[in-house]
PDB file of N, CA and C in Angstrom:
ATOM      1  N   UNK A   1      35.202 -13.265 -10.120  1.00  0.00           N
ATOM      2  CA  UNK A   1      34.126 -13.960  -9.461  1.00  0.00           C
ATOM      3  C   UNK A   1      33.058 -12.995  -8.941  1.00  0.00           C
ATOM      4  N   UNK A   2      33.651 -11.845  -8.460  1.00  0.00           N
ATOM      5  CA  UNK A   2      32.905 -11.108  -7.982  1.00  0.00           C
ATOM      6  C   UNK A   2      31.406 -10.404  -8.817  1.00  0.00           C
ATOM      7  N   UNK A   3      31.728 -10.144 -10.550  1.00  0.00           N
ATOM      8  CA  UNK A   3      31.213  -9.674 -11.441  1.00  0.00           C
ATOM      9  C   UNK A   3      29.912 -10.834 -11.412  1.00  0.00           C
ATOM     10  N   UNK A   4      30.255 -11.871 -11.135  1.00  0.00           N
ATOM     11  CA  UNK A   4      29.070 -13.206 -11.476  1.00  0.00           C
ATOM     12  C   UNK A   4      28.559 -12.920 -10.516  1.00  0.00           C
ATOM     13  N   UNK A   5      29.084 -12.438  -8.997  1.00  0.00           N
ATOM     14  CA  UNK A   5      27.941 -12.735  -7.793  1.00  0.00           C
ATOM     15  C   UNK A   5      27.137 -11.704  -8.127  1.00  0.00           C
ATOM     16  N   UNK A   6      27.606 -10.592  -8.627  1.00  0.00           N
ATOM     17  CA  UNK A   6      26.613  -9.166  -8.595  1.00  0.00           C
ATOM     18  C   UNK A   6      25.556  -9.283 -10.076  1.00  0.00           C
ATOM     19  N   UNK A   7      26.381 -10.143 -11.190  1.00  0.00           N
ATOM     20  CA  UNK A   7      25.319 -10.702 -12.172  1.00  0.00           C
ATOM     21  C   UNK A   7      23.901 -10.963 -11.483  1.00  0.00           C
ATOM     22  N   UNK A   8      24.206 -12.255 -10.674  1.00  0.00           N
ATOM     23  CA  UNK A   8      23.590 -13.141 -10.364  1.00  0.00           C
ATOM     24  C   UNK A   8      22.432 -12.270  -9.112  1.00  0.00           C
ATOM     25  N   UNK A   9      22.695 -11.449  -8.644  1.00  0.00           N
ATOM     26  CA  UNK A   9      22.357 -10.542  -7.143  1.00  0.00           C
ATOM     27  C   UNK A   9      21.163  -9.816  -8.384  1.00  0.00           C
ATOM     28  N   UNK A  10      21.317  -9.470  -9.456  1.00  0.00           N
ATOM     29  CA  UNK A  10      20.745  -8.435 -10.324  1.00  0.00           C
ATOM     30  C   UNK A  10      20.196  -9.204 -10.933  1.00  0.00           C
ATOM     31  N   UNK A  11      20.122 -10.413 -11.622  1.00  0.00           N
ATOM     32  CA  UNK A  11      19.303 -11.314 -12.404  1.00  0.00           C
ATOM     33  C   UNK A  11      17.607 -11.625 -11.528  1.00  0.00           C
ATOM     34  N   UNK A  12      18.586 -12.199  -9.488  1.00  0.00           N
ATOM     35  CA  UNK A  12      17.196 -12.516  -9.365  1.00  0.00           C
ATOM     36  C   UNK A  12      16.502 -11.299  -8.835  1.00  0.00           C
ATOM     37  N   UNK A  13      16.921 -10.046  -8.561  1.00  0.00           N
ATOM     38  CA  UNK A  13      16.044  -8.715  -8.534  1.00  0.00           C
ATOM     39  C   UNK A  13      15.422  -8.865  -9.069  1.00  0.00           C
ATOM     40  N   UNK A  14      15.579  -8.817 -10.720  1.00  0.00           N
ATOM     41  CA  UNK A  14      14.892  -8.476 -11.922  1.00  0.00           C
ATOM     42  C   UNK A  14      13.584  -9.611 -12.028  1.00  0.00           C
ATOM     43  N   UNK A  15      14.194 -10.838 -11.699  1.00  0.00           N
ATOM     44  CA  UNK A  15      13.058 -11.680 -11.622  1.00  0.00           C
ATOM     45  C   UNK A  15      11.974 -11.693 -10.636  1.00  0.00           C
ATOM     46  N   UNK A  16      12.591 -10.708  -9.589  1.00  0.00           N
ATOM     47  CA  UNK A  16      11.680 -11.280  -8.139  1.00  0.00           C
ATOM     48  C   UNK A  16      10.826  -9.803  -7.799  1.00  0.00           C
ATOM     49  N   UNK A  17      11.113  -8.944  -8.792  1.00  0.00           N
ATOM     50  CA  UNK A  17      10.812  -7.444  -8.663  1.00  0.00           C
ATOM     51  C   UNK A  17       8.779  -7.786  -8.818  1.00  0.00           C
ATOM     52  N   UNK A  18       8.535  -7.330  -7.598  1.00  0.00           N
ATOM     53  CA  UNK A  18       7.095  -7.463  -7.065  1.00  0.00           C
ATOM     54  C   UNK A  18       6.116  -6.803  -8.354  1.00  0.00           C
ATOM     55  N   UNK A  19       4.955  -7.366  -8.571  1.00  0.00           N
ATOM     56  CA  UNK A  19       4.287  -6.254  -9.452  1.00  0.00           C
ATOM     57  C   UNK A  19       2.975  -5.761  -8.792  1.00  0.00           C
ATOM     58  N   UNK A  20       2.293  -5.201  -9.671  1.00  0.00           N
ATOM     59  CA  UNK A  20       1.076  -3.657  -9.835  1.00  0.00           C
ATOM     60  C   UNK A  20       0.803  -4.226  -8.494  1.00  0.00           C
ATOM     61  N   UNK A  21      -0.064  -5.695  -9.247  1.00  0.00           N
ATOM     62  CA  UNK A  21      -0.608  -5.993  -7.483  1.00  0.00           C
ATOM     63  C   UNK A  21      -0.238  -6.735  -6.522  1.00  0.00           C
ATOM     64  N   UNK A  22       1.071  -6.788  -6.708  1.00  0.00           N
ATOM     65  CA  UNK A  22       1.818  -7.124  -5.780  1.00  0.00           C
ATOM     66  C   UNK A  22       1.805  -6.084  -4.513  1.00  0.00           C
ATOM     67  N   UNK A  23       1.666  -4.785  -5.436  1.00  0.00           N
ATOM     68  CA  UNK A  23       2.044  -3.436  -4.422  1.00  0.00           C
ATOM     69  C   UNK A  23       0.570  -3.118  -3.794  1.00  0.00           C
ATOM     70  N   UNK A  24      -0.381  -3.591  -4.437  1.00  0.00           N
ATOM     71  CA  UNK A  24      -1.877  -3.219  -4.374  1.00  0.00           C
ATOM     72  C   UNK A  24      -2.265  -4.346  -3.058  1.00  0.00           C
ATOM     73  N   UNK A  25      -1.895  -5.476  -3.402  1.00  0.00           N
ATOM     74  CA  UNK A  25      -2.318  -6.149  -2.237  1.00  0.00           C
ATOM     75  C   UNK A  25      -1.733  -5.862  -0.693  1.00  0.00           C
ATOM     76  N   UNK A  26      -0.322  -5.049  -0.716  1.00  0.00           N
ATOM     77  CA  UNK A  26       0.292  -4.931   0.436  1.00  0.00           C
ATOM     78  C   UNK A  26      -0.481  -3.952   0.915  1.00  0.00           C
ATOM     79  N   UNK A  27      -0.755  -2.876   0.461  1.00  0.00           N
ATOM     80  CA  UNK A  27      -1.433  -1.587   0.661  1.00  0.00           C
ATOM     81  C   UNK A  27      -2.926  -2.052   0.753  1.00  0.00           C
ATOM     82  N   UNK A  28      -2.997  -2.971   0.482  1.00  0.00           N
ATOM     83  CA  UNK A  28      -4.364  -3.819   1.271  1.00  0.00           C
ATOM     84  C   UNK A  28      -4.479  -4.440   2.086  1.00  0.00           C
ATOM     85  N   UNK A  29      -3.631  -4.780   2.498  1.00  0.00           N
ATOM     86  CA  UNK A  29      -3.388  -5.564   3.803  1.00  0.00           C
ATOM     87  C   UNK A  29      -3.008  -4.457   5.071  1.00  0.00           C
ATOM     88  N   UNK A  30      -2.472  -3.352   4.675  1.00  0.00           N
ATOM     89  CA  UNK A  30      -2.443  -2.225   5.757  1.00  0.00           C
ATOM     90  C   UNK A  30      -3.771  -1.830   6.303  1.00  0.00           C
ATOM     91  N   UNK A  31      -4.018  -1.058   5.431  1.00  0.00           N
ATOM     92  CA  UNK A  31      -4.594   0.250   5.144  1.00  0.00           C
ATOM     93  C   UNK A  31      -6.178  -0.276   6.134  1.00  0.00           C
ATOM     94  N   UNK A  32      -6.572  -1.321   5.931  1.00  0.00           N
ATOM     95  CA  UNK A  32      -7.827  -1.549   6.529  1.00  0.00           C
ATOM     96  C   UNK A  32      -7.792  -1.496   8.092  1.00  0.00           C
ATOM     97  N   UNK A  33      -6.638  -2.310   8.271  1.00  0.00           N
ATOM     98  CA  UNK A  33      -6.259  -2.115   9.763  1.00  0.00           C
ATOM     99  C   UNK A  33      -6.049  -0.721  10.582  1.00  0.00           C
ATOM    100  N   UNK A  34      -5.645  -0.176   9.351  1.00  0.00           N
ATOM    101  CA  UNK A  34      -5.306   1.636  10.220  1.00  0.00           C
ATOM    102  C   UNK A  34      -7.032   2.071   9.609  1.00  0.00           C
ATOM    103  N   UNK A  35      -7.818   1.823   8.712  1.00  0.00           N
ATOM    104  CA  UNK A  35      -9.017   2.280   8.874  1.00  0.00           C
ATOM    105  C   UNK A  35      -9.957   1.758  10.375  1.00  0.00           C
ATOM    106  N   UNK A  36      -9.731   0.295  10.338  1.00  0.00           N
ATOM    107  CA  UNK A  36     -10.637  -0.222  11.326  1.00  0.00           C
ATOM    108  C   UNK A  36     -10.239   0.132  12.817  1.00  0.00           C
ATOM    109  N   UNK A  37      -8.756   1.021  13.434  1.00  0.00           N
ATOM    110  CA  UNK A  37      -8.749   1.932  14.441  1.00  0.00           C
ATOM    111  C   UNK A  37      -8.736   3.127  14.386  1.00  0.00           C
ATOM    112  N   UNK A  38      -8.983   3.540  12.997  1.00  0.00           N
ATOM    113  CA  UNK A  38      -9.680   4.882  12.953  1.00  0.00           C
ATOM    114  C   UNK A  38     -11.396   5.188  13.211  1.00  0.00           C
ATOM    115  N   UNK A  39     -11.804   3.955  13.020  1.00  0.00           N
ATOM    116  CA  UNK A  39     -13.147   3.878  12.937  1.00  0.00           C
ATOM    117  C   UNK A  39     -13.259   3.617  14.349  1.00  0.00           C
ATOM    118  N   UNK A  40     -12.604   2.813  15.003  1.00  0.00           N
ATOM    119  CA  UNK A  40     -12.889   2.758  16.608  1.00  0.00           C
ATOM    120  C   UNK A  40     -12.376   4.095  17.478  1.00  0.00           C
ATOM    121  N   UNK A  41     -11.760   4.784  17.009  1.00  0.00           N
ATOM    122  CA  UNK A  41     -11.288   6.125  18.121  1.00  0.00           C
ATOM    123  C   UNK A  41     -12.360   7.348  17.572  1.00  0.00           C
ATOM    124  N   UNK A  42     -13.205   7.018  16.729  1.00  0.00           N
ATOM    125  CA  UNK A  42     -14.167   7.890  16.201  1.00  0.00           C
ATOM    126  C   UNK A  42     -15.579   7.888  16.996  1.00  0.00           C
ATOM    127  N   UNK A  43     -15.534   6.399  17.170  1.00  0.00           N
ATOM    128  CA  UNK A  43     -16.895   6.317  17.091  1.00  0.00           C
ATOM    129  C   UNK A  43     -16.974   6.343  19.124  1.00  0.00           C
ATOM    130  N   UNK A  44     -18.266   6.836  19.357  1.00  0.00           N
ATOM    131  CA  UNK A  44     -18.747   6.902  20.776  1.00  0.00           C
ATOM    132  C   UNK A  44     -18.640   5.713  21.647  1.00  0.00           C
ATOM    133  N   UNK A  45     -19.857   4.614  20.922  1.00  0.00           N
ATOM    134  CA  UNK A  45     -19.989   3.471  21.432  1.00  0.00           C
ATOM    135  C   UNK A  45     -19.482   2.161  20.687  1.00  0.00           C
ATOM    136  N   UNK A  46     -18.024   1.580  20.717  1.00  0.00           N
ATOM    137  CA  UNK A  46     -17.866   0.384  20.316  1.00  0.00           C
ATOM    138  C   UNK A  46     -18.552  -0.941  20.191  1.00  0.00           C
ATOM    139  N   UNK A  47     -19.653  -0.952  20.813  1.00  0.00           N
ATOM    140  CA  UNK A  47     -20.576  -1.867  20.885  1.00  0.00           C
ATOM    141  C   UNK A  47     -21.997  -1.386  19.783  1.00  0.00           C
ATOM    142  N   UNK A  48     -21.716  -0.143  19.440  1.00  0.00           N
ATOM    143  CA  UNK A  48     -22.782   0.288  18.779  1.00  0.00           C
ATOM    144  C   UNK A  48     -22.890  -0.671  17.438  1.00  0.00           C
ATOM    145  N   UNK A  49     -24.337  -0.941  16.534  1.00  0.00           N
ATOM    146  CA  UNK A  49     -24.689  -1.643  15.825  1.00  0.00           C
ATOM    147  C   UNK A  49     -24.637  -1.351  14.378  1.00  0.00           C
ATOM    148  N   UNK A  50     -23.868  -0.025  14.274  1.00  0.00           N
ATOM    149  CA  UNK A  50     -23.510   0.796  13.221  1.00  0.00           C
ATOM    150  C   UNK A  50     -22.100   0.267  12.781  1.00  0.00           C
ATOM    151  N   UNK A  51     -21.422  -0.334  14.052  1.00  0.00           N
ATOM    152  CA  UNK A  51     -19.773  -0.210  13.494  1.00  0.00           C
ATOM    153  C   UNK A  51     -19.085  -0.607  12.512  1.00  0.00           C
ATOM    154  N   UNK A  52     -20.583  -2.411  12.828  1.00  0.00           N
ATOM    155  CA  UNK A  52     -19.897  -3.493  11.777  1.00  0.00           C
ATOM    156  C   UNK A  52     -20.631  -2.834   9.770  1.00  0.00           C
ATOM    157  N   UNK A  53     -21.428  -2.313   9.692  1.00  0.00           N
ATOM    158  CA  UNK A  53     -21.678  -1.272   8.866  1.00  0.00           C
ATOM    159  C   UNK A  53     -21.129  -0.658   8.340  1.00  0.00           C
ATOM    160  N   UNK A  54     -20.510   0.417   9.341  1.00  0.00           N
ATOM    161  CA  UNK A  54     -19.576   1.453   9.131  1.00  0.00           C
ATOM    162  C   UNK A  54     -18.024   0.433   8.689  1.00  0.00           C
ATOM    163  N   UNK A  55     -18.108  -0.664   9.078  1.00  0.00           N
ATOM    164  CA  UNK A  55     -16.801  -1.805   8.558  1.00  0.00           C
ATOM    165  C   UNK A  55     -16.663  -1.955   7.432  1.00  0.00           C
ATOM    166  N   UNK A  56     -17.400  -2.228   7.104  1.00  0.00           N
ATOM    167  CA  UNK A  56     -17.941  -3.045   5.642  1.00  0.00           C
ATOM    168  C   UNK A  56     -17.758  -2.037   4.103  1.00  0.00           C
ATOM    169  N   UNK A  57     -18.313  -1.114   4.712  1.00  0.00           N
ATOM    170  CA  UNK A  57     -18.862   0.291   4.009  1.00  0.00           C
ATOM    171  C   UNK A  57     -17.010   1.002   3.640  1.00  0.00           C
ATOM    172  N   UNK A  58     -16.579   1.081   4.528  1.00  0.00           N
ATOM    173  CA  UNK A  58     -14.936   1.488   5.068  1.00  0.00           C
ATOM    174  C   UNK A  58     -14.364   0.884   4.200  1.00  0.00           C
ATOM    175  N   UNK A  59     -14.247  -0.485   4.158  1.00  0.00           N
ATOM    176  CA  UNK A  59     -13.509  -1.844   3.375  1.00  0.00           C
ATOM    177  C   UNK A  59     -13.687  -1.404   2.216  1.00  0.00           C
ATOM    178  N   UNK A  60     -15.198  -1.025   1.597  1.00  0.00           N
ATOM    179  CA  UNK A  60     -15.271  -1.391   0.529  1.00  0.00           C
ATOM    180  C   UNK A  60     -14.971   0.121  -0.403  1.00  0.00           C
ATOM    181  N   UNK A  61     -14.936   1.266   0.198  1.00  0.00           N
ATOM    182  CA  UNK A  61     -14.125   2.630  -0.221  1.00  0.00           C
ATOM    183  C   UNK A  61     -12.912   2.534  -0.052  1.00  0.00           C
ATOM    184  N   UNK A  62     -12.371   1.773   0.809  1.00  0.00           N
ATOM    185  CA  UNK A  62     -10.537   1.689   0.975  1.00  0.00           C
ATOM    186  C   UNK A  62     -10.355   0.772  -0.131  1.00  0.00           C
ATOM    187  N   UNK A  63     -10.855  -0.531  -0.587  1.00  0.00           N
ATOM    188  CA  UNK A  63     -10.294  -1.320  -1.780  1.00  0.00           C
ATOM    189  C   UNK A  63     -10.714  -0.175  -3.085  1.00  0.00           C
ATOM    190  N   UNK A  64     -11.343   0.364  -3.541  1.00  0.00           N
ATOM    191  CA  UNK A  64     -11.661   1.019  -4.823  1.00  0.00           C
ATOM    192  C   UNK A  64     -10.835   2.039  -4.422  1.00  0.00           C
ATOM    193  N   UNK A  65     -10.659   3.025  -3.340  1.00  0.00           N
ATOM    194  CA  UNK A  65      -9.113   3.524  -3.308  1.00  0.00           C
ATOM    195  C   UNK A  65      -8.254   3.122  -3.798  1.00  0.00           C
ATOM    196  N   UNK A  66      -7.877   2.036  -3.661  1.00  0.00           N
ATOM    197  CA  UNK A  66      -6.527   1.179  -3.525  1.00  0.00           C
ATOM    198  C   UNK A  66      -6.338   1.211  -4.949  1.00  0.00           C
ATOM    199  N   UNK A  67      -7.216   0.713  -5.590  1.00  0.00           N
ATOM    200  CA  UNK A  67      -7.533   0.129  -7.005  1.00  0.00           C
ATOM    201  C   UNK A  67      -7.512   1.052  -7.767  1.00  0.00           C
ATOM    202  N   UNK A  68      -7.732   2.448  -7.348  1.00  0.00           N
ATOM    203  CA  UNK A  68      -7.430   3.783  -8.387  1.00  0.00           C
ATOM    204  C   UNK A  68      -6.671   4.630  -8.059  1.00  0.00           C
ATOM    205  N   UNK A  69      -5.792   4.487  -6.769  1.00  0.00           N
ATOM    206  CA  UNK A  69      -5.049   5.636  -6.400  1.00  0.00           C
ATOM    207  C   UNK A  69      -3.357   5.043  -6.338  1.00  0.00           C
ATOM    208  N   UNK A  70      -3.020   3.358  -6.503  1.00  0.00           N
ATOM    209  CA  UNK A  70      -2.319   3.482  -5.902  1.00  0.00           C
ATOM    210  C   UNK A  70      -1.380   2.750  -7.596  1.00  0.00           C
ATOM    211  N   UNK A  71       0.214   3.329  -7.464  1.00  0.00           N
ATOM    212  CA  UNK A  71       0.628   3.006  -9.294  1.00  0.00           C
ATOM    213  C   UNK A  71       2.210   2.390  -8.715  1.00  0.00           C
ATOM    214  N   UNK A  72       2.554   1.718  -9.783  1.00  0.00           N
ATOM    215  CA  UNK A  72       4.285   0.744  -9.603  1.00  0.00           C
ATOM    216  C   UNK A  72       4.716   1.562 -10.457  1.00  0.00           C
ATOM    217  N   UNK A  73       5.760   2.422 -10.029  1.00  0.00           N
ATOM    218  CA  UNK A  73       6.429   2.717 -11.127  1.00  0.00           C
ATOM    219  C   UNK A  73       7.913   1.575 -11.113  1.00  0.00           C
ATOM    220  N   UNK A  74       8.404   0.811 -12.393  1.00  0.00           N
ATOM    221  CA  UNK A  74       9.196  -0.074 -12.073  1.00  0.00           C
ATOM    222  C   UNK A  74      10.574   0.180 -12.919  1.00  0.00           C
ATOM    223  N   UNK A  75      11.513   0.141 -11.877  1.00  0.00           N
ATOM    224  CA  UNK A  75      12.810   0.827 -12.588  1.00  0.00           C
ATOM    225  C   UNK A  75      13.753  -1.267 -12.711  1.00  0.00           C
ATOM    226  N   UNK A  76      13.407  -1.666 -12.731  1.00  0.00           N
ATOM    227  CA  UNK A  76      13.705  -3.077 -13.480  1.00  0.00           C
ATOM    228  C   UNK A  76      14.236  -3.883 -12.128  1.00  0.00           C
ATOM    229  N   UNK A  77      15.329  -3.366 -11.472  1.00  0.00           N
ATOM    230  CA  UNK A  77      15.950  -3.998  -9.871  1.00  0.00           C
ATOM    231  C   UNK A  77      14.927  -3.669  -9.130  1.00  0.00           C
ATOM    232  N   UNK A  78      14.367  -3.098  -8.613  1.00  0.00           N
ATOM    233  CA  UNK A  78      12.857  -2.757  -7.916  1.00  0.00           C
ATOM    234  C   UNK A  78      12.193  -2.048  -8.401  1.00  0.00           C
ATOM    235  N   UNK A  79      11.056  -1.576  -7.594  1.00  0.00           N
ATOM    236  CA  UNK A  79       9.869  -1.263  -7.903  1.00  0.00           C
ATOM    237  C   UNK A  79       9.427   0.120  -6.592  1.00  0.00           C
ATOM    238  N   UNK A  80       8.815   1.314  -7.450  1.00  0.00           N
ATOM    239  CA  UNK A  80       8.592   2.094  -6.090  1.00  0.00           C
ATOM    240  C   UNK A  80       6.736   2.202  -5.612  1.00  0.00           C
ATOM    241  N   UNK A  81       6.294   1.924  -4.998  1.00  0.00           N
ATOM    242  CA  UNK A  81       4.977   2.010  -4.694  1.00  0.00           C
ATOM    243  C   UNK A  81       4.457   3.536  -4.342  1.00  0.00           C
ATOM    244  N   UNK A  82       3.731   3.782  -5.140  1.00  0.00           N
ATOM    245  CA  UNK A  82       2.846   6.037  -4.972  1.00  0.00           C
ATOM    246  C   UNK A  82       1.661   5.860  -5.048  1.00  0.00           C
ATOM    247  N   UNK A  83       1.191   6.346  -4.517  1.00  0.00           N
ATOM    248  CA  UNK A  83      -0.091   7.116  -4.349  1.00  0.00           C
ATOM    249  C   UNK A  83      -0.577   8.541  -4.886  1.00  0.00           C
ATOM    250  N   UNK A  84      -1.720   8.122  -5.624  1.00  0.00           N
ATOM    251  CA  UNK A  84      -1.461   9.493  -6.552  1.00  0.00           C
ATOM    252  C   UNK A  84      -2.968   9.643  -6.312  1.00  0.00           C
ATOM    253  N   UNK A  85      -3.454  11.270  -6.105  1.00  0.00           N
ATOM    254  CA  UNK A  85      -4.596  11.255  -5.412  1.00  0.00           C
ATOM    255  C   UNK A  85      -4.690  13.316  -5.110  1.00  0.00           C
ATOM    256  N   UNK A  86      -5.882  13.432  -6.367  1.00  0.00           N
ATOM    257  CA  UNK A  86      -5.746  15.575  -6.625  1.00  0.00           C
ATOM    258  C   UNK A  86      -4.868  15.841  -7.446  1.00  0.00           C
ATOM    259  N   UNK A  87      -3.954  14.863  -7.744  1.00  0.00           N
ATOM    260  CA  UNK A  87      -3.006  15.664  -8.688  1.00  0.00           C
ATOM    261  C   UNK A  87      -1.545  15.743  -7.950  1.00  0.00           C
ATOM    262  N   UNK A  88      -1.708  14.672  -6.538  1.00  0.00           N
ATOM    263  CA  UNK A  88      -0.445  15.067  -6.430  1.00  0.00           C
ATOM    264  C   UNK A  88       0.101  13.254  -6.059  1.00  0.00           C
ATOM    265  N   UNK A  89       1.390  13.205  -5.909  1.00  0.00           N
ATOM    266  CA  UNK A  89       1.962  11.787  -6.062  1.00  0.00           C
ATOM    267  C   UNK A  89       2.784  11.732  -4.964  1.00  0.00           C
ATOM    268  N   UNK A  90       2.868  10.721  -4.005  1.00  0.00           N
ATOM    269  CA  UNK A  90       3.573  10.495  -3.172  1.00  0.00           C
ATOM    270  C   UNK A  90       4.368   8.881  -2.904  1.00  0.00           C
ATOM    271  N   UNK A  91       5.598   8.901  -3.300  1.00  0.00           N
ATOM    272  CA  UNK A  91       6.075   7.790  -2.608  1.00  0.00           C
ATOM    273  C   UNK A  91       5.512   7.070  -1.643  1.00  0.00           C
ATOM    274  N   UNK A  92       5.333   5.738  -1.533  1.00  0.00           N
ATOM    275  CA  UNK A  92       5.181   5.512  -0.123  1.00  0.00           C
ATOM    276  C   UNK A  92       5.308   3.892   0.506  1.00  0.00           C
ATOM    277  N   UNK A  93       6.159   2.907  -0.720  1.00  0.00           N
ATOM    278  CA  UNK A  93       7.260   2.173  -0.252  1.00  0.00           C
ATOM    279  C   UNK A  93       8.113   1.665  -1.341  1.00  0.00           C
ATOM    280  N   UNK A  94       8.606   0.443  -0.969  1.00  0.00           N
ATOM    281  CA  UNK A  94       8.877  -0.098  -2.982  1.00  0.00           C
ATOM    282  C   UNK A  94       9.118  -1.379  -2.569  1.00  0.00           C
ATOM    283  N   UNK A  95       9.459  -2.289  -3.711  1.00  0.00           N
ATOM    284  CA  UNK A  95       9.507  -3.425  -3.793  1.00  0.00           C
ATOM    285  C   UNK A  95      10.901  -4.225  -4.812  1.00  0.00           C
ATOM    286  N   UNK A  96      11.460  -4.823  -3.607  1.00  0.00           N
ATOM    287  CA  UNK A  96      12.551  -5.772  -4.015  1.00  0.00           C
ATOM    288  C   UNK A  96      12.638  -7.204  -3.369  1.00  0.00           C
ATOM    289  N   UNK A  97      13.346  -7.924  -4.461  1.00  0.00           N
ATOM    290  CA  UNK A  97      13.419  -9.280  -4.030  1.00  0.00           C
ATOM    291  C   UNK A  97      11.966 -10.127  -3.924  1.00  0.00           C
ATOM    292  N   UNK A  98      10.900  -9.607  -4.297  1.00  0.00           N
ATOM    293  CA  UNK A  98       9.171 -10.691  -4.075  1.00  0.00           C
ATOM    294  C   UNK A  98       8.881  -9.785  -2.986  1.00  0.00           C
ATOM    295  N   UNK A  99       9.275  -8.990  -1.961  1.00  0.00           N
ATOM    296  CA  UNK A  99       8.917  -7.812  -0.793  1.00  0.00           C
ATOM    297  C   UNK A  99       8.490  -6.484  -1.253  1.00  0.00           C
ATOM    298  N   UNK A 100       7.228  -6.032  -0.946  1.00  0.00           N
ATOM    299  CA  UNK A 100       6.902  -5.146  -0.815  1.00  0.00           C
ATOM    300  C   UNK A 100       6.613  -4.253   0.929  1.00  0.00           C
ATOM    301  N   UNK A 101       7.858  -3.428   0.886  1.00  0.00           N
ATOM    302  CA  UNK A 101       7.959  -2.461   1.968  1.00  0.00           C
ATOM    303  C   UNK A 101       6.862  -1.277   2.303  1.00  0.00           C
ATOM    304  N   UNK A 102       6.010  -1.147   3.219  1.00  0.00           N
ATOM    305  CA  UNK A 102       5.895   0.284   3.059  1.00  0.00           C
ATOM    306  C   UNK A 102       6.049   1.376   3.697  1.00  0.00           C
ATOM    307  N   UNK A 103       6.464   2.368   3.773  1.00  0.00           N
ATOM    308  CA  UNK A 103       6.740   3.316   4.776  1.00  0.00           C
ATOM    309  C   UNK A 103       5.232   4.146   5.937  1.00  0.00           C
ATOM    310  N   UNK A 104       5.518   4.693   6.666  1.00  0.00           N
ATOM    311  CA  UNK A 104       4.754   5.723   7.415  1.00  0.00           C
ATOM    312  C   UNK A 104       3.914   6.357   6.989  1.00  0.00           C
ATOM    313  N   UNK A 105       4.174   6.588   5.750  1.00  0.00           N
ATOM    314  CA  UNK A 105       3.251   7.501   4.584  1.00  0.00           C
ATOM    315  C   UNK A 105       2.253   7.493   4.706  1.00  0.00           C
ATOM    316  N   UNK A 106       2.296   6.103   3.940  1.00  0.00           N
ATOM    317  CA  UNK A 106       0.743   4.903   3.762  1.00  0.00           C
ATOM    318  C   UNK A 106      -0.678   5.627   5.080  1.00  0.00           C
ATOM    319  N   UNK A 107      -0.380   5.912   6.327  1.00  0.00           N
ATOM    320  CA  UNK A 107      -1.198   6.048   7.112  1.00  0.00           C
ATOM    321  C   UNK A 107      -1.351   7.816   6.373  1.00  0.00           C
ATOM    322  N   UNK A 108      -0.192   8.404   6.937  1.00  0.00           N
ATOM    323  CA  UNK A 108      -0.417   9.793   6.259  1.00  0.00           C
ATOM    324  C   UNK A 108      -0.722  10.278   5.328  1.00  0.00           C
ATOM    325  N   UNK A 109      -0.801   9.617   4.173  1.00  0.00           N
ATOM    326  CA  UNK A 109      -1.349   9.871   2.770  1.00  0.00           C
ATOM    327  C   UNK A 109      -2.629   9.700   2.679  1.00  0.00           C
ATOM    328  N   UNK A 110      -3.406   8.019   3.511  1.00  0.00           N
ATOM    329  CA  UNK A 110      -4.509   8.192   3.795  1.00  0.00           C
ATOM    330  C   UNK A 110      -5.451   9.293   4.176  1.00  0.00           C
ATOM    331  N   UNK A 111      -4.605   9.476   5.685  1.00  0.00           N
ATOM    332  CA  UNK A 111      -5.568  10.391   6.569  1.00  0.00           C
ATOM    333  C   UNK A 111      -5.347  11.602   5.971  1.00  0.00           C
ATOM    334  N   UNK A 112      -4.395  12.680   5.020  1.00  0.00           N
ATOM    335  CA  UNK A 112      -4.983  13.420   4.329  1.00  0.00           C
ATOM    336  C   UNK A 112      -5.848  13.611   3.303  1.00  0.00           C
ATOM    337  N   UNK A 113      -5.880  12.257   2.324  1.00  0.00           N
ATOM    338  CA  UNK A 113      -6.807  12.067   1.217  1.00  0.00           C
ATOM    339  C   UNK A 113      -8.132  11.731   1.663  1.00  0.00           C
ATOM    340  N   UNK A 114      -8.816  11.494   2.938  1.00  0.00           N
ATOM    341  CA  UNK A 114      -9.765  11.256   3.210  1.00  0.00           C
ATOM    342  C   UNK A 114     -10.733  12.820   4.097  1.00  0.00           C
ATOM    343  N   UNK A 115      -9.768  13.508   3.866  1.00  0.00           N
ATOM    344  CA  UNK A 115     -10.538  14.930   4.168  1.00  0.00           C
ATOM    345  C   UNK A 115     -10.524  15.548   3.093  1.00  0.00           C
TER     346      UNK A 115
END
């Protein structure tokens, strides 16, 4: 019985294993949020008329990031989410079951690729 539950545990992996932009949208759903309090501990005046600007502008270099830096490599039971960016590649969550995880990275991979 046991062989069927672990069949069955591995069938719906395989089916539920997240894809490209599966991983692309999670890392979109972060990444803006850790931009948009990076952009506030930067800037002088939060009320300034630049910010929502500087928002927009932010958004729209973090999605074309996203869209060229970030790759699924998929080993069939999950999926690992990297960031690849100079030539170099970094883990930085994966995806099982329809879930895409991501680790700590995600902020740290940013804030070095953006200097």
């Amino acid at each position: 019985m046991k062989t069927k539950q672990i069949a069955l545990l591995a069938f719906t992996a395989i089916l539920t294993n997240p894809s490209k932009e599966d991983h692309k949208e999670k890392v979109k759903e972060t990444l803006p949020t850790f931009y948009q309090k990076t952009l506030k501990e930067t800037q002088f005046d939060s009320e300034n008329s630049f910010a929502a600007l500087g928002s927009l502008i932010g958004e729209s270099i973090v999605n074309t990031f996203i869209e060229n830096a970030i790759t699924r490599d998929n080993y069939v039971l999950f999926s690992l989410n990297k960031i690849s960016y100079r030539g170099e590649e970094k883990s930085i969550g994966f995806g099982l079951f329809g879930n895409v995880f991501l680790s700590d990275r995600v902020e740290e991979a940013f804030n070095k690729n953006r200097n």
